[in-house]
PDB file of N, CA and C in Angstrom:
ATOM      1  N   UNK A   1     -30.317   0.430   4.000  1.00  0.00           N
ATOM      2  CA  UNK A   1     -29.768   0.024   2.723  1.00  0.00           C
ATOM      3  C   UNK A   1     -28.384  -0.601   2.894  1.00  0.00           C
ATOM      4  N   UNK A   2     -27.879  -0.240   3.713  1.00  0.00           N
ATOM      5  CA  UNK A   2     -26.184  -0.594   3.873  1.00  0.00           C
ATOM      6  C   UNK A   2     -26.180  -2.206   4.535  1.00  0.00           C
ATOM      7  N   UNK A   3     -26.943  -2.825   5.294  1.00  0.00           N
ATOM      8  CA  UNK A   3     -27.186  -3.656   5.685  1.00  0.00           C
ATOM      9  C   UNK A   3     -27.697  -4.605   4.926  1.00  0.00           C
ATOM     10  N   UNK A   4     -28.638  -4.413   3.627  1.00  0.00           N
ATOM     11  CA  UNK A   4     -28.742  -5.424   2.821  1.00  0.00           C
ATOM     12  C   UNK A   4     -27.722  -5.680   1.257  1.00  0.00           C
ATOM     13  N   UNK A   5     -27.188  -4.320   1.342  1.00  0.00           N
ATOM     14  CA  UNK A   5     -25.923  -4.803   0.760  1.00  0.00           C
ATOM     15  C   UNK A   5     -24.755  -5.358   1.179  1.00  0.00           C
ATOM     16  N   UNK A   6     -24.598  -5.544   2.425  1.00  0.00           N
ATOM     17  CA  UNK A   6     -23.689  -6.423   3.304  1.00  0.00           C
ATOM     18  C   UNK A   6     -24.510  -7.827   3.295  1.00  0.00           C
ATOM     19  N   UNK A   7     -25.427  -8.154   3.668  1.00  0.00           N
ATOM     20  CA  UNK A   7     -26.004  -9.214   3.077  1.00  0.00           C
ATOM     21  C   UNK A   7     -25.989  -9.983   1.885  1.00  0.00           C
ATOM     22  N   UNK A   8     -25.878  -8.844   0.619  1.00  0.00           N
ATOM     23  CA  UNK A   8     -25.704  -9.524  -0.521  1.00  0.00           C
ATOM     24  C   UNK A   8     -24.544  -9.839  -0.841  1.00  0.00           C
ATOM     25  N   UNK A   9     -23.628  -9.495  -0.513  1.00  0.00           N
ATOM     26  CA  UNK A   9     -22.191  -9.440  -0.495  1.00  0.00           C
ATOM     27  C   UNK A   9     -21.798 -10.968  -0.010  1.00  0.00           C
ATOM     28  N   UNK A  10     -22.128 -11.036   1.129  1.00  0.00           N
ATOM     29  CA  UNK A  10     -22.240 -12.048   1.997  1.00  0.00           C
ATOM     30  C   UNK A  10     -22.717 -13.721   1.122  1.00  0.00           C
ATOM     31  N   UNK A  11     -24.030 -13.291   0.950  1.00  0.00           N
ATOM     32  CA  UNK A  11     -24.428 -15.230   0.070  1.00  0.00           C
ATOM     33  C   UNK A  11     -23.769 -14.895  -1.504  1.00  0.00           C
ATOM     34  N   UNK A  12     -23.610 -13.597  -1.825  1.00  0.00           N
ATOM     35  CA  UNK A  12     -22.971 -13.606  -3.464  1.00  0.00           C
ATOM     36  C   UNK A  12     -21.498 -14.863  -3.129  1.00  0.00           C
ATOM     37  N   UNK A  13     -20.832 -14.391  -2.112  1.00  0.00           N
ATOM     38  CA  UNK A  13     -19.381 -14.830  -2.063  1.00  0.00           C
ATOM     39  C   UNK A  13     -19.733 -16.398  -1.280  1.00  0.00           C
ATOM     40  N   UNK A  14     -20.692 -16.679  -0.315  1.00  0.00           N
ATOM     41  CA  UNK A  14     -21.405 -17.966  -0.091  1.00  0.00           C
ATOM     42  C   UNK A  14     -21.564 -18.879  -1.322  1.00  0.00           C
ATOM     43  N   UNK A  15     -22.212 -18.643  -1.963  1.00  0.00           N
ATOM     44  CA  UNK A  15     -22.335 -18.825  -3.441  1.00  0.00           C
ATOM     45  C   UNK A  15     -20.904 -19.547  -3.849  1.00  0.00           C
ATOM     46  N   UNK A  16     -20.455 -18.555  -4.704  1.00  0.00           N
ATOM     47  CA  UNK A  16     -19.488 -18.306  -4.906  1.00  0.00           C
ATOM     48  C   UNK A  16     -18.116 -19.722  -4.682  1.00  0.00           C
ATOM     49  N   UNK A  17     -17.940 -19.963  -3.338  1.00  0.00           N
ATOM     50  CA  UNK A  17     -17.727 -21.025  -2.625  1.00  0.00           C
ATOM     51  C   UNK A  17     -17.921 -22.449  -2.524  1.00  0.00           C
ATOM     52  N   UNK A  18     -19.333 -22.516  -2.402  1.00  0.00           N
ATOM     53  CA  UNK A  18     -20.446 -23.536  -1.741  1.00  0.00           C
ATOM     54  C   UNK A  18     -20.568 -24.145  -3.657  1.00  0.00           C
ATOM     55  N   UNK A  19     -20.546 -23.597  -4.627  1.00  0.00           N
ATOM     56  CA  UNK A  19     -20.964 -24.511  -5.531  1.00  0.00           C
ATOM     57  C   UNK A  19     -19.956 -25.340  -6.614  1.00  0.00           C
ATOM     58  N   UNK A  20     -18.872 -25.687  -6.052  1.00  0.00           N
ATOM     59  CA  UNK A  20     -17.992 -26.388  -6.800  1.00  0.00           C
ATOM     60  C   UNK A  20     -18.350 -27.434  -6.923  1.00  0.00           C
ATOM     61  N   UNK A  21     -18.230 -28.178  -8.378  1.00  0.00           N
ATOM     62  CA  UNK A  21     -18.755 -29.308  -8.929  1.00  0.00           C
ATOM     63  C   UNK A  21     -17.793 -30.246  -8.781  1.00  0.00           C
ATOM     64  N   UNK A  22     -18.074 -30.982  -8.243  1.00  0.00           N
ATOM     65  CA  UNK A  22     -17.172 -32.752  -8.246  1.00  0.00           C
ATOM     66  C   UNK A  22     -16.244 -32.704  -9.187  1.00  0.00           C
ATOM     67  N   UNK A  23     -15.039 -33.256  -8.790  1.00  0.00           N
ATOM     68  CA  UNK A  23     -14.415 -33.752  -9.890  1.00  0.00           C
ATOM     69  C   UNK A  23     -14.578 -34.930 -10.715  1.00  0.00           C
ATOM     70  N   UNK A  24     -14.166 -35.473 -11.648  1.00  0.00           N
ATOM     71  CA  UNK A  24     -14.859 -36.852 -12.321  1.00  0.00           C
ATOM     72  C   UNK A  24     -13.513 -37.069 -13.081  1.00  0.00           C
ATOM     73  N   UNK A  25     -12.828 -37.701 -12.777  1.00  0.00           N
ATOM     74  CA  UNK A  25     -11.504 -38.271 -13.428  1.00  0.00           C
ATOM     75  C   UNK A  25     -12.195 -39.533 -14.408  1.00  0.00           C
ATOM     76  N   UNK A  26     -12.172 -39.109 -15.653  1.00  0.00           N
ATOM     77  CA  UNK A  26     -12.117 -40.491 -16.503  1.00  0.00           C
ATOM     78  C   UNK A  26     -10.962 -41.297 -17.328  1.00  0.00           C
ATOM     79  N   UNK A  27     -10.772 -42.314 -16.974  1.00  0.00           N
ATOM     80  CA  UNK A  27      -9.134 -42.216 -17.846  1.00  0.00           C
ATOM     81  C   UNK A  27      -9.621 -42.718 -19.389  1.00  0.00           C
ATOM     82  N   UNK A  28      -9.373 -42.407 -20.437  1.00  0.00           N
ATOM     83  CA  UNK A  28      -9.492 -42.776 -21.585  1.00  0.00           C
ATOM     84  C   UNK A  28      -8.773 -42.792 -22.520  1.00  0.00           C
ATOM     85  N   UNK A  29      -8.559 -43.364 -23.205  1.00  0.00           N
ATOM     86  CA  UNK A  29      -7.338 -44.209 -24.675  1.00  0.00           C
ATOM     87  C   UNK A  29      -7.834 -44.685 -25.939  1.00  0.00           C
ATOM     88  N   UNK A  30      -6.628 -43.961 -26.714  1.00  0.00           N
ATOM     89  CA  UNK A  30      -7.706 -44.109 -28.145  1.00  0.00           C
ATOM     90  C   UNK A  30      -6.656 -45.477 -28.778  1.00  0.00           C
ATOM     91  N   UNK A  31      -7.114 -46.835 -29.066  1.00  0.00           N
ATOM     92  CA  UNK A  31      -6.469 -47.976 -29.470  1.00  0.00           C
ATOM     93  C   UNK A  31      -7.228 -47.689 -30.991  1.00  0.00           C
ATOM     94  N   UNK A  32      -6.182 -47.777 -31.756  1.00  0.00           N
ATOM     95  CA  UNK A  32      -6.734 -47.820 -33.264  1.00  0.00           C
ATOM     96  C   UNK A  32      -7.518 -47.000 -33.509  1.00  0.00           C
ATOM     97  N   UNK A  33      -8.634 -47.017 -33.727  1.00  0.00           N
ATOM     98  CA  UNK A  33      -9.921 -46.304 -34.034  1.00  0.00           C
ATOM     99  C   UNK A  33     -10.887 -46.232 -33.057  1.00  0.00           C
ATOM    100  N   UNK A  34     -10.609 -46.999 -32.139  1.00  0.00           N
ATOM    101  CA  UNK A  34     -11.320 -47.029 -30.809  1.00  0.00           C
ATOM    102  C   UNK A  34     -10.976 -45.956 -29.600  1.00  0.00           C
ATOM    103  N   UNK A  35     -12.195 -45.377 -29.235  1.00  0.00           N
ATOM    104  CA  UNK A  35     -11.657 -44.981 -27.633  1.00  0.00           C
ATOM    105  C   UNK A  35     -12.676 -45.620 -26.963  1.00  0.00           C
ATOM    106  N   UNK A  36     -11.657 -45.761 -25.603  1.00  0.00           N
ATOM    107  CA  UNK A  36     -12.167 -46.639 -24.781  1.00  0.00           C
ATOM    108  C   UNK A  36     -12.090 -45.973 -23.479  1.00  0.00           C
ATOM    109  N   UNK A  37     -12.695 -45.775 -23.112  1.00  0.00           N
ATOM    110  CA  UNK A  37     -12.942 -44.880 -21.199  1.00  0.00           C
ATOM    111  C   UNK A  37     -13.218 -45.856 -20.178  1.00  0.00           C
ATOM    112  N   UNK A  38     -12.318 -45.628 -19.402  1.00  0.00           N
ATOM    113  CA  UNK A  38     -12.918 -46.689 -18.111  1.00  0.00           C
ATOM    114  C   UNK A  38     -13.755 -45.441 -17.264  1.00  0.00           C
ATOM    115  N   UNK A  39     -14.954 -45.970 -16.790  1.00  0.00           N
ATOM    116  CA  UNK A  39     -16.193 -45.647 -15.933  1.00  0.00           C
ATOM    117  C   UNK A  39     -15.805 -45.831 -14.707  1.00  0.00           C
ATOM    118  N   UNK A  40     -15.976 -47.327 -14.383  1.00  0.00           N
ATOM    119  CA  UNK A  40     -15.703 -47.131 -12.708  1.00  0.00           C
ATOM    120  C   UNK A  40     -15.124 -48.790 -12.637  1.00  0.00           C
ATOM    121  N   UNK A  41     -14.775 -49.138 -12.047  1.00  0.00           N
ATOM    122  CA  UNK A  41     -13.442 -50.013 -11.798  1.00  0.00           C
ATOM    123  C   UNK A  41     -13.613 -50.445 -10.025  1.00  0.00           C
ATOM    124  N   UNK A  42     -14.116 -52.105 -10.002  1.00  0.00           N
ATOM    125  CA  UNK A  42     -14.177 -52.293  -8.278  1.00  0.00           C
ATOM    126  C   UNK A  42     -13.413 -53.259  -8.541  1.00  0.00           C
ATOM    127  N   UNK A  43     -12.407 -53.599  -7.480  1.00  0.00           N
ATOM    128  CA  UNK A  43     -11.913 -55.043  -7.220  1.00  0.00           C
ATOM    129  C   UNK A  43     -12.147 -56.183  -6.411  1.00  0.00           C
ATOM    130  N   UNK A  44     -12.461 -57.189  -6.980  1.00  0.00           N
ATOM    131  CA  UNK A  44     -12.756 -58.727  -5.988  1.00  0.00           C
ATOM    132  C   UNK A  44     -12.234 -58.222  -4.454  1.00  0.00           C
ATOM    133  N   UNK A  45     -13.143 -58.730  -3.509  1.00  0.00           N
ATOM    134  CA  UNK A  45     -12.747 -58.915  -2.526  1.00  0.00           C
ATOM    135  C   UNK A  45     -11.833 -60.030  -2.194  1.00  0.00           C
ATOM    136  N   UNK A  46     -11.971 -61.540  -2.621  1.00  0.00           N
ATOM    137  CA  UNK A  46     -11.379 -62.788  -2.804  1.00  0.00           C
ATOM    138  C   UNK A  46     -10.341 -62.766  -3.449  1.00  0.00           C
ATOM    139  N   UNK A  47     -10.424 -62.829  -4.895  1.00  0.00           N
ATOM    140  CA  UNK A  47      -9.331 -62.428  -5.449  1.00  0.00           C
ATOM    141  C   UNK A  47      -8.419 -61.726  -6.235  1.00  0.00           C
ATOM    142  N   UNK A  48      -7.551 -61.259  -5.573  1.00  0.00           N
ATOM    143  CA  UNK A  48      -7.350 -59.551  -5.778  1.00  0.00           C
ATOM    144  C   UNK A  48      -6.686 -58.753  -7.287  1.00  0.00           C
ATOM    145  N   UNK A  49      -6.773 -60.185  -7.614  1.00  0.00           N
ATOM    146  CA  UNK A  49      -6.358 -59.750  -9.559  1.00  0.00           C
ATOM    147  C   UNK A  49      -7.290 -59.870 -10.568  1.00  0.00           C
ATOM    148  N   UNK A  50      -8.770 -60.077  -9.673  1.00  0.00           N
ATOM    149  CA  UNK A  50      -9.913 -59.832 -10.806  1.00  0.00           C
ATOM    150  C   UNK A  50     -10.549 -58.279 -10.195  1.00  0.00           C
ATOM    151  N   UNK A  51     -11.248 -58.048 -11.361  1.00  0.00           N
ATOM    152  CA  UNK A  51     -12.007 -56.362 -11.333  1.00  0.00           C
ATOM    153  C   UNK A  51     -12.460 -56.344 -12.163  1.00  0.00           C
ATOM    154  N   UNK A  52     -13.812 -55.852 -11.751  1.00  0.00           N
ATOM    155  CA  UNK A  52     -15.327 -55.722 -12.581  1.00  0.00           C
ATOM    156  C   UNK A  52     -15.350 -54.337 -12.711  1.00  0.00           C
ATOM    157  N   UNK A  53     -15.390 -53.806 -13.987  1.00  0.00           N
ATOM    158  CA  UNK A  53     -15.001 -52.320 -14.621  1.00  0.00           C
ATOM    159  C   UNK A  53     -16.478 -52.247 -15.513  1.00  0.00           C
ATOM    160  N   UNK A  54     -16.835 -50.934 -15.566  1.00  0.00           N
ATOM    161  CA  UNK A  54     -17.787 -50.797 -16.857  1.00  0.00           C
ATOM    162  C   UNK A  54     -16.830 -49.341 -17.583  1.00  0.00           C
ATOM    163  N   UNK A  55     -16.848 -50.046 -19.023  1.00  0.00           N
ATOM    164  CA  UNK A  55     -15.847 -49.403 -20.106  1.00  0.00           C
ATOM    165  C   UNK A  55     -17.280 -48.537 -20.777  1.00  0.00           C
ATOM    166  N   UNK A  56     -16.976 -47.494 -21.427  1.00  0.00           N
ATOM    167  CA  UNK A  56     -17.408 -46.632 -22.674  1.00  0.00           C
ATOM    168  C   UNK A  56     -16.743 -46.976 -23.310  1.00  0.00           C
ATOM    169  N   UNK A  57     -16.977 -47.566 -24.658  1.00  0.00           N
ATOM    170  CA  UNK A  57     -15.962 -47.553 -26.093  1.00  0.00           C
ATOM    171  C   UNK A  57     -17.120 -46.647 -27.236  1.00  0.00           C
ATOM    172  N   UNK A  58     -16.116 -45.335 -27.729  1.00  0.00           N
ATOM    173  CA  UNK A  58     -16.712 -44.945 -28.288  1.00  0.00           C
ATOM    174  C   UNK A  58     -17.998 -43.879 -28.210  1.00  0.00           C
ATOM    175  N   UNK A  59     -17.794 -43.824 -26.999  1.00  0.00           N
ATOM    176  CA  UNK A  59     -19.232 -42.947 -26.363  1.00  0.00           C
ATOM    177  C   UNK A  59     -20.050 -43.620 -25.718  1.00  0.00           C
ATOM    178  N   UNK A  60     -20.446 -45.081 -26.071  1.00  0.00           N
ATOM    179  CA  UNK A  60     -21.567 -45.647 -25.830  1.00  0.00           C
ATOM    180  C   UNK A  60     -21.256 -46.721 -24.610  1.00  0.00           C
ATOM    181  N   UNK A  61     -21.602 -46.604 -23.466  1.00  0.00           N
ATOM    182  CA  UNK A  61     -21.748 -47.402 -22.114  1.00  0.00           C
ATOM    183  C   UNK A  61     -22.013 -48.798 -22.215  1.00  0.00           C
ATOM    184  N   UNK A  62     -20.946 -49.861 -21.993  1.00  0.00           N
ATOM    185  CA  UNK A  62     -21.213 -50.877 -21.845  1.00  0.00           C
ATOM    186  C   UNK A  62     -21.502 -51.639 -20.501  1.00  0.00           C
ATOM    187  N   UNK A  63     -22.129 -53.015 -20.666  1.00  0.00           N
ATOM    188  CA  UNK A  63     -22.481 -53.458 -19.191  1.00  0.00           C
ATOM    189  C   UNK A  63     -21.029 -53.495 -18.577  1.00  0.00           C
ATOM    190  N   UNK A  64     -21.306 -54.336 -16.831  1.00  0.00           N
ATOM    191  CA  UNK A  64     -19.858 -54.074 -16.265  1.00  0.00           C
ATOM    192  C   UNK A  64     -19.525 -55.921 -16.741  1.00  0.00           C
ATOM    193  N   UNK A  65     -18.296 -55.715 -16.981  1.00  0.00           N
ATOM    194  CA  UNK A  65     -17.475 -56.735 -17.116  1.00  0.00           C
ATOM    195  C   UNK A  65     -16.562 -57.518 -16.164  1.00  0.00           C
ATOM    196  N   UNK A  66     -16.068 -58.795 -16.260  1.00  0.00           N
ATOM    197  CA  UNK A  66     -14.492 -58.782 -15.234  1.00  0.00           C
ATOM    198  C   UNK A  66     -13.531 -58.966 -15.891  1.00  0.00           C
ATOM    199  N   UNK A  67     -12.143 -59.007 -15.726  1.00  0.00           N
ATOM    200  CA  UNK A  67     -11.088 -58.742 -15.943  1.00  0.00           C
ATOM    201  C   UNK A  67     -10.427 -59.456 -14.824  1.00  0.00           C
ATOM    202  N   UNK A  68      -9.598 -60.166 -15.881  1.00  0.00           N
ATOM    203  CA  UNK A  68      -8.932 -61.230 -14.889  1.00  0.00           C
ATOM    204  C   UNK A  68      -7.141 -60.562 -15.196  1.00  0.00           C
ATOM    205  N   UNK A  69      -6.537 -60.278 -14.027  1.00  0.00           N
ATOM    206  CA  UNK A  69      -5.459 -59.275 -14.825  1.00  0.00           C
ATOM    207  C   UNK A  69      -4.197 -59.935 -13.584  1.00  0.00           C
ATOM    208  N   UNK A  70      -4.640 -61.489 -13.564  1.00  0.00           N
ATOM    209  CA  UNK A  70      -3.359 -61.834 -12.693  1.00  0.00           C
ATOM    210  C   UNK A  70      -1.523 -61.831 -13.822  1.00  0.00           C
ATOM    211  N   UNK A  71      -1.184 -61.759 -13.244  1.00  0.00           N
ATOM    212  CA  UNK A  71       0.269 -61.637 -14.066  1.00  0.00           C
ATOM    213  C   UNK A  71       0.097 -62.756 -15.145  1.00  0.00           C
ATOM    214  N   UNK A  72       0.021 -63.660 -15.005  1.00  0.00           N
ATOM    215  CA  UNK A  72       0.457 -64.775 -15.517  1.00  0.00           C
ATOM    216  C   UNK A  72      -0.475 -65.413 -17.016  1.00  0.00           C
ATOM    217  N   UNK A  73      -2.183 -64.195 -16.205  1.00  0.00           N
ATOM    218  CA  UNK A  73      -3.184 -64.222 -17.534  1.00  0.00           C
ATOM    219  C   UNK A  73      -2.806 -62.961 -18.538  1.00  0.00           C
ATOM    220  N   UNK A  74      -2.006 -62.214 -18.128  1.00  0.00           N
ATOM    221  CA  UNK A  74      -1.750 -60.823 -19.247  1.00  0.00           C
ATOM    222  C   UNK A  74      -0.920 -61.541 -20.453  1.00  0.00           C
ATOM    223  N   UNK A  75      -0.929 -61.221 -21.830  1.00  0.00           N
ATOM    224  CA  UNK A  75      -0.127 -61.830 -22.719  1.00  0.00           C
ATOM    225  C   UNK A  75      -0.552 -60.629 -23.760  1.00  0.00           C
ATOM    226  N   UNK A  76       0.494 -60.156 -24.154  1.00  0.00           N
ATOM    227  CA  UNK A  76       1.127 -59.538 -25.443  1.00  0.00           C
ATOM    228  C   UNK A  76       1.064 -59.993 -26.820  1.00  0.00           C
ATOM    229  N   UNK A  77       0.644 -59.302 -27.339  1.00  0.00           N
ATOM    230  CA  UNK A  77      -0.053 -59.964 -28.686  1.00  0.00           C
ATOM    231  C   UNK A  77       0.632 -58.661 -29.412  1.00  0.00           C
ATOM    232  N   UNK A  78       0.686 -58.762 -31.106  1.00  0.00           N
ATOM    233  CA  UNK A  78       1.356 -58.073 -31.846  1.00  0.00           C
ATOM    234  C   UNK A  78       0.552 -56.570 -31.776  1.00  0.00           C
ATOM    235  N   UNK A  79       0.257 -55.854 -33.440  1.00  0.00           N
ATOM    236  CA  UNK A  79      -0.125 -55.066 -33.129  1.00  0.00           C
ATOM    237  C   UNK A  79      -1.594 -54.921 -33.371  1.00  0.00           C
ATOM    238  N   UNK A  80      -2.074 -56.432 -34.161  1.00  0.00           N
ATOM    239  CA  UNK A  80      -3.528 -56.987 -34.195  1.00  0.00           C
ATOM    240  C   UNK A  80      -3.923 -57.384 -33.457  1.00  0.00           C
ATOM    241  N   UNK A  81      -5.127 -56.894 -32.498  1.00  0.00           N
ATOM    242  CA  UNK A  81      -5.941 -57.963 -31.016  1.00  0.00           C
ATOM    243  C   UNK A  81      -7.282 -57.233 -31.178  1.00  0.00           C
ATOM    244  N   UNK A  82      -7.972 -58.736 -30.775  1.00  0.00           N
ATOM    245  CA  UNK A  82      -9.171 -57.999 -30.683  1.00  0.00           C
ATOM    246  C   UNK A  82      -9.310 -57.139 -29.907  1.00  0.00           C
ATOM    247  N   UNK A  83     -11.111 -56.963 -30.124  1.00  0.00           N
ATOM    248  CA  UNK A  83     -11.729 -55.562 -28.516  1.00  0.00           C
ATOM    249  C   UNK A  83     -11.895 -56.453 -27.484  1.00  0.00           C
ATOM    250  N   UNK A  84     -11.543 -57.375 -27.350  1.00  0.00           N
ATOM    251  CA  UNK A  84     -11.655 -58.123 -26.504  1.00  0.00           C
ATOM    252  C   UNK A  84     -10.180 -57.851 -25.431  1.00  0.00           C
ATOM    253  N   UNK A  85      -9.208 -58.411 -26.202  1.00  0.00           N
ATOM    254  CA  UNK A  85      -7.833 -58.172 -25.678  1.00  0.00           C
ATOM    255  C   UNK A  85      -7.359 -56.778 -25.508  1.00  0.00           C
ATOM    256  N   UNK A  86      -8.206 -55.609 -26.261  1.00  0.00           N
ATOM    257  CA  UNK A  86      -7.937 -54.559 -26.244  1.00  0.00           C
ATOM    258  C   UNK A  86      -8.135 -53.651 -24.530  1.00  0.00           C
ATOM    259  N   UNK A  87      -9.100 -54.228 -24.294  1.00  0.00           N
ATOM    260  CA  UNK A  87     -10.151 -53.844 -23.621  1.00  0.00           C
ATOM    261  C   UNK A  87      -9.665 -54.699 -21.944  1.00  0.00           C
ATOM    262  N   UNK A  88      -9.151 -55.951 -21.971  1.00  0.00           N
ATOM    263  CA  UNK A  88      -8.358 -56.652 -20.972  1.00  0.00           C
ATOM    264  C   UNK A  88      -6.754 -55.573 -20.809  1.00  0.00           C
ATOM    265  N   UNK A  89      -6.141 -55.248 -22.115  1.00  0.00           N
ATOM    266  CA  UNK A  89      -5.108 -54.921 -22.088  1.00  0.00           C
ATOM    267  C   UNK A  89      -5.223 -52.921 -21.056  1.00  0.00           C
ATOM    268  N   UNK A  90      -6.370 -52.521 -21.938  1.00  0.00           N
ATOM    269  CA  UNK A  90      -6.063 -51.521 -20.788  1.00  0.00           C
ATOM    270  C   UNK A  90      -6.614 -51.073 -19.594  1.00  0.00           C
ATOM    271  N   UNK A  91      -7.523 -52.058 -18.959  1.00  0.00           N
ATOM    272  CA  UNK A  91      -7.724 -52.319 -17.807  1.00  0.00           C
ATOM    273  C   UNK A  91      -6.968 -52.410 -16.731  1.00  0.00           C
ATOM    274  N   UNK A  92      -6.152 -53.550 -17.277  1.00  0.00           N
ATOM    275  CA  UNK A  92      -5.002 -53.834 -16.783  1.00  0.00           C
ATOM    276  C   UNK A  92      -4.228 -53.364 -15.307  1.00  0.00           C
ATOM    277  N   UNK A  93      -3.631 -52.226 -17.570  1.00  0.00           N
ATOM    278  CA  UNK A  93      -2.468 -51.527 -17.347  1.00  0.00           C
ATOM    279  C   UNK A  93      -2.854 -50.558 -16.128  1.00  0.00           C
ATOM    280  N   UNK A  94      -3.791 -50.076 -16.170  1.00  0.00           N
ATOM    281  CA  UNK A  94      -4.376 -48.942 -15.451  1.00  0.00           C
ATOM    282  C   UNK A  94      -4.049 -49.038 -13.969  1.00  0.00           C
ATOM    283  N   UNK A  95      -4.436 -50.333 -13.773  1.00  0.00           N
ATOM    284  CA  UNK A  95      -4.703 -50.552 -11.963  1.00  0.00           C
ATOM    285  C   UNK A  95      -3.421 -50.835 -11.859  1.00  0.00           C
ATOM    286  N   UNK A  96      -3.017 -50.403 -10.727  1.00  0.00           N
ATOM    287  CA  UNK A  96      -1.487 -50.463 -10.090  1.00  0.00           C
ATOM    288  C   UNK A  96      -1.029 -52.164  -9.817  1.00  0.00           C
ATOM    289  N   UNK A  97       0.133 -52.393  -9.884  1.00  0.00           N
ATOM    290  CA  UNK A  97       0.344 -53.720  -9.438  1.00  0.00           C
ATOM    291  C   UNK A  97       0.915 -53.900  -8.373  1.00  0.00           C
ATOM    292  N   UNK A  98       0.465 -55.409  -7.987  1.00  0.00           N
ATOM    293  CA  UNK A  98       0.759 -55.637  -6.313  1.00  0.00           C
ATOM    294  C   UNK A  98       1.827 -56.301  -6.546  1.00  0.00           C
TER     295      UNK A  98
END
């Protein structure tokens, strides 16, 4: 008996260990009435200020997009923009700049 409670002891705390779930970082932002989640985010190999992202707005999964986020294409608009600009704007911001 002492031996299969050392056993159980044993895969209980195996267990225990062995089943930690992934982490899943989503970044998400609520613009107006919108939230918008970025999914997953790759960057051009060529050129290094475009990135093809697939956004959630709202819950619901959209296809993947690109995002052209060279300096010179970012522009500031008041506090009216579309989901269009909304959606460029925090892409963006997100990815670090070179």
């Amino acid at each position: 008996m002492g031996f299969k409670f050392v056993w159980g002891i044993v895969i209980a705390f195996g267990l225990m260990f062995c089943s930690a779930a992934p982490a899943i970082a989503v970044q998400c932002q609520t613009i107006g009435d919108q939230e918008i989640c970025l999914v997953s985010v790759k960057r051009s190999a060529k050129y290094y200020w475009q990135y093809r992202a697939v956004l959630k707005i709202n819950g619901k999964q959209h296809p993947s997009e690109r995002f052209d986020c060279h300096p010179r294409n970012t522009k500031t608009q008041g506090d009216r923009q579309s989901l269009k600009d909304q959606k460029h704007a925090f892409v963006c911001n997100i990815i670090p700049k070179r």
